[in-house]
C-alpha atoms as a PDB file:
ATOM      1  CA  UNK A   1     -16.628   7.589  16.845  1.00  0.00           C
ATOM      2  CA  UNK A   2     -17.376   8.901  13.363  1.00  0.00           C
ATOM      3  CA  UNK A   3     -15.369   6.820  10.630  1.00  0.00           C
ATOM      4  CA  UNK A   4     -15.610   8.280   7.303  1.00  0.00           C
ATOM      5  CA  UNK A   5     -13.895   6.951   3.928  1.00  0.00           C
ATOM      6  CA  UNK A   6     -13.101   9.117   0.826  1.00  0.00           C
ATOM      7  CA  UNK A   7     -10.682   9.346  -2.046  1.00  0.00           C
ATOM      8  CA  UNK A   8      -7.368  11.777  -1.998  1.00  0.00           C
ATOM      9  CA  UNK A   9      -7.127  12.170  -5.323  1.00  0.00           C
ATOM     10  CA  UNK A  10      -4.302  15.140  -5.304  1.00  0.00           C
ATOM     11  CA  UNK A  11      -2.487  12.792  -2.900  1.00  0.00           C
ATOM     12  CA  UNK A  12      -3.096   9.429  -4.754  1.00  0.00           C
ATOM     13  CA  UNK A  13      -4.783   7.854  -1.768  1.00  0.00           C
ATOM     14  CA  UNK A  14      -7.840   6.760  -0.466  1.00  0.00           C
ATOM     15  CA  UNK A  15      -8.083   8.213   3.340  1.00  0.00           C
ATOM     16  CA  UNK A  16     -10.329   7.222   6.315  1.00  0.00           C
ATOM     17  CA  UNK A  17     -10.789   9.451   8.841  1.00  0.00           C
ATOM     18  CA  UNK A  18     -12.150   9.033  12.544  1.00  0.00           C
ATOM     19  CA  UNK A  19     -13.610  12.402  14.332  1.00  0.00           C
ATOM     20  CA  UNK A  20     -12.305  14.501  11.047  1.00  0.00           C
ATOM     21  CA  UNK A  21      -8.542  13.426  11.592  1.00  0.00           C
ATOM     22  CA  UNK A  22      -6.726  11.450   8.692  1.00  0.00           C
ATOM     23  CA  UNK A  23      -6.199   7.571  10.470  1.00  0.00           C
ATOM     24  CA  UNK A  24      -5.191   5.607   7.482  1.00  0.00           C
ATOM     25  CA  UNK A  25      -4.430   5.743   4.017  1.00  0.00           C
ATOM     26  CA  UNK A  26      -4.420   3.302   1.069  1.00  0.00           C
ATOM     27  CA  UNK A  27      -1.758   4.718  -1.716  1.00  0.00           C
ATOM     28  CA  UNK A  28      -2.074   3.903  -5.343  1.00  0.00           C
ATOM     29  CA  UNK A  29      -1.624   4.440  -9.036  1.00  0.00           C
ATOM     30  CA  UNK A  30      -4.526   5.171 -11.341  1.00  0.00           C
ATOM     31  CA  UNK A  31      -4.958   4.125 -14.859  1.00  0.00           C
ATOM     32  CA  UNK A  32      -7.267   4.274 -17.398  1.00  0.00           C
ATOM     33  CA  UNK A  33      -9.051   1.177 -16.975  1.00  0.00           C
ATOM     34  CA  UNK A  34      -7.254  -0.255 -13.559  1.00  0.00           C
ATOM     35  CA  UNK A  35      -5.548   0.752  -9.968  1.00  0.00           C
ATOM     36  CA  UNK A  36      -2.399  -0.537  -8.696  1.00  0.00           C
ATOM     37  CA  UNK A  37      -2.627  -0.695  -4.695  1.00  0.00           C
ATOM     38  CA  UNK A  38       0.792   0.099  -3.935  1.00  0.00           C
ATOM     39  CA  UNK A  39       0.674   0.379  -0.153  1.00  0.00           C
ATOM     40  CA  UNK A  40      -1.989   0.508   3.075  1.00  0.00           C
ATOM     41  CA  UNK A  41      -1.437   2.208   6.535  1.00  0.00           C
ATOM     42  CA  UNK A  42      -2.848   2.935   9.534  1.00  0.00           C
ATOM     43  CA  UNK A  43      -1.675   4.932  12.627  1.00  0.00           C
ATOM     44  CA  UNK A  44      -0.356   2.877  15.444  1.00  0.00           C
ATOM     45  CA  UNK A  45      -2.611   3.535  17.906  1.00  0.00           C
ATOM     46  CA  UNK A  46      -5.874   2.561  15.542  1.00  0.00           C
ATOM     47  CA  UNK A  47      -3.943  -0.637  14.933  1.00  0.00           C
ATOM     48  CA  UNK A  48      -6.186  -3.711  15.620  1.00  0.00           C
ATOM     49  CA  UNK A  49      -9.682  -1.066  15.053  1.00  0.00           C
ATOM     50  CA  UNK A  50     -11.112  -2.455  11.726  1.00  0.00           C
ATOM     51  CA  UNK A  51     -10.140   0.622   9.944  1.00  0.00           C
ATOM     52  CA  UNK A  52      -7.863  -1.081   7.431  1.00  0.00           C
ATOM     53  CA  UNK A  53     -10.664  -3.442   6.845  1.00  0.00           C
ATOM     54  CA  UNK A  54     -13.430  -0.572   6.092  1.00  0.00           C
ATOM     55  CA  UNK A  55     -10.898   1.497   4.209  1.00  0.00           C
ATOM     56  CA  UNK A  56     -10.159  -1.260   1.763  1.00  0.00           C
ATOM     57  CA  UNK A  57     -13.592  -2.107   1.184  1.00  0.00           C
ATOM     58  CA  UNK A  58     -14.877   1.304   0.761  1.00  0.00           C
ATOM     59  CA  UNK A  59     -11.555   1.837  -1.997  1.00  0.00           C
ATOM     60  CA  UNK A  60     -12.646  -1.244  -3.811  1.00  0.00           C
ATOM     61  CA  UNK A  61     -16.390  -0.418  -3.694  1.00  0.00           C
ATOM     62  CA  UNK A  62     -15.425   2.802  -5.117  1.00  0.00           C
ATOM     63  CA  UNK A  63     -13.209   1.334  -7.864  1.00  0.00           C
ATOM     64  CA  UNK A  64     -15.984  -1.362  -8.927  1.00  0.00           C
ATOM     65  CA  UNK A  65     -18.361   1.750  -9.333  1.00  0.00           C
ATOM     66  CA  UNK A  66     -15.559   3.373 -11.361  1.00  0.00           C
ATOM     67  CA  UNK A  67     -16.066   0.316 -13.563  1.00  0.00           C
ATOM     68  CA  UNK A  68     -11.704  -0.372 -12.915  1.00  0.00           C
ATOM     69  CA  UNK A  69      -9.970  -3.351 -12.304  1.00  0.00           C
ATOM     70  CA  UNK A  70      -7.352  -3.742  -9.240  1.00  0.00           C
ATOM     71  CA  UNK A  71      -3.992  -5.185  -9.012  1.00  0.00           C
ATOM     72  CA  UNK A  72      -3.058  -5.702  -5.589  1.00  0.00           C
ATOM     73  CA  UNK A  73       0.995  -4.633  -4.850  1.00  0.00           C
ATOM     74  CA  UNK A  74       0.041  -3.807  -0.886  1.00  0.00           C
ATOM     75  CA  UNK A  75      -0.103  -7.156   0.711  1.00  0.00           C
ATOM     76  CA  UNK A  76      -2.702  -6.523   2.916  1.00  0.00           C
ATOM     77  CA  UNK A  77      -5.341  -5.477  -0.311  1.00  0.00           C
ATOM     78  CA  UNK A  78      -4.168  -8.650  -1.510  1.00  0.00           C
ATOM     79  CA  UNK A  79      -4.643 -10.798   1.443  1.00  0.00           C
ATOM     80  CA  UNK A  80      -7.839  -8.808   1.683  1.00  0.00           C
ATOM     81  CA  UNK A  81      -8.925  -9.810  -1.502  1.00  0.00           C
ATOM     82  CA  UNK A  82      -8.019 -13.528  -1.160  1.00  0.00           C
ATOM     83  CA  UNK A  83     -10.441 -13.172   1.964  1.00  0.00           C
ATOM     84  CA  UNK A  84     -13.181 -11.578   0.301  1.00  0.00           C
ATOM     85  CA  UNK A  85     -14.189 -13.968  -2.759  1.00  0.00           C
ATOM     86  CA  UNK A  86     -17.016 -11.658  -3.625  1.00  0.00           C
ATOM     87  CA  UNK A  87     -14.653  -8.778  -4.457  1.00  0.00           C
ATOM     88  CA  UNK A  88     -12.206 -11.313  -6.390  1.00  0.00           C
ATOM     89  CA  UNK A  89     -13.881 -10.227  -9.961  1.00  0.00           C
ATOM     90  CA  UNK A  90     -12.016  -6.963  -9.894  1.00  0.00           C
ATOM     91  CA  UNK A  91      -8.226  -8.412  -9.826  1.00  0.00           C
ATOM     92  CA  UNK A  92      -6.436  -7.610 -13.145  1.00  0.00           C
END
């Protein structure tokens, strides 16, 4: 299974995709120096894979190399983040 994680910018999203076909998506706002998380999803039947896991991280890694800070509306991104103490720097 090929995952792969990239940014939806038309769409405001981040996507990941599994074999080419859209899985999940993390929805947000951009600013000029932060992004509001506003909601996470996953198909049901790639519930329980990871893939809401790697999508967040790969979002977040993206946004700390876009030099943003995050505020965290989707509760999973913020239960993620609360999880993560090494990504807690980029919380607004």
């Amino acid at each position: 299974m090929s995952t792969q994680v990239r940014d939806d910018p038309d769409a405001t999203r981040y996507v990941i995709e599994t074999d080419g076909a859209i899985v999940g998506a993390a929805y947000y706002n951009r600013f000029e120096d932060h992004i509001v998380f506003t909601h996470t999803e996953v198909d049901e039947g790639h519930q329980g894979e990871g893939l809401a896991s790697q999508l967040v991280q790969s979002a977040l890694d993206d946004v700390r190399t876009a030099g943003l800070r995050v505020v965290a509306l989707c509760p999973y991104v913020r239960s993620w983040l609360q999880r993560h103490p090494d990504y807690q720097d980029l919380q607004r």
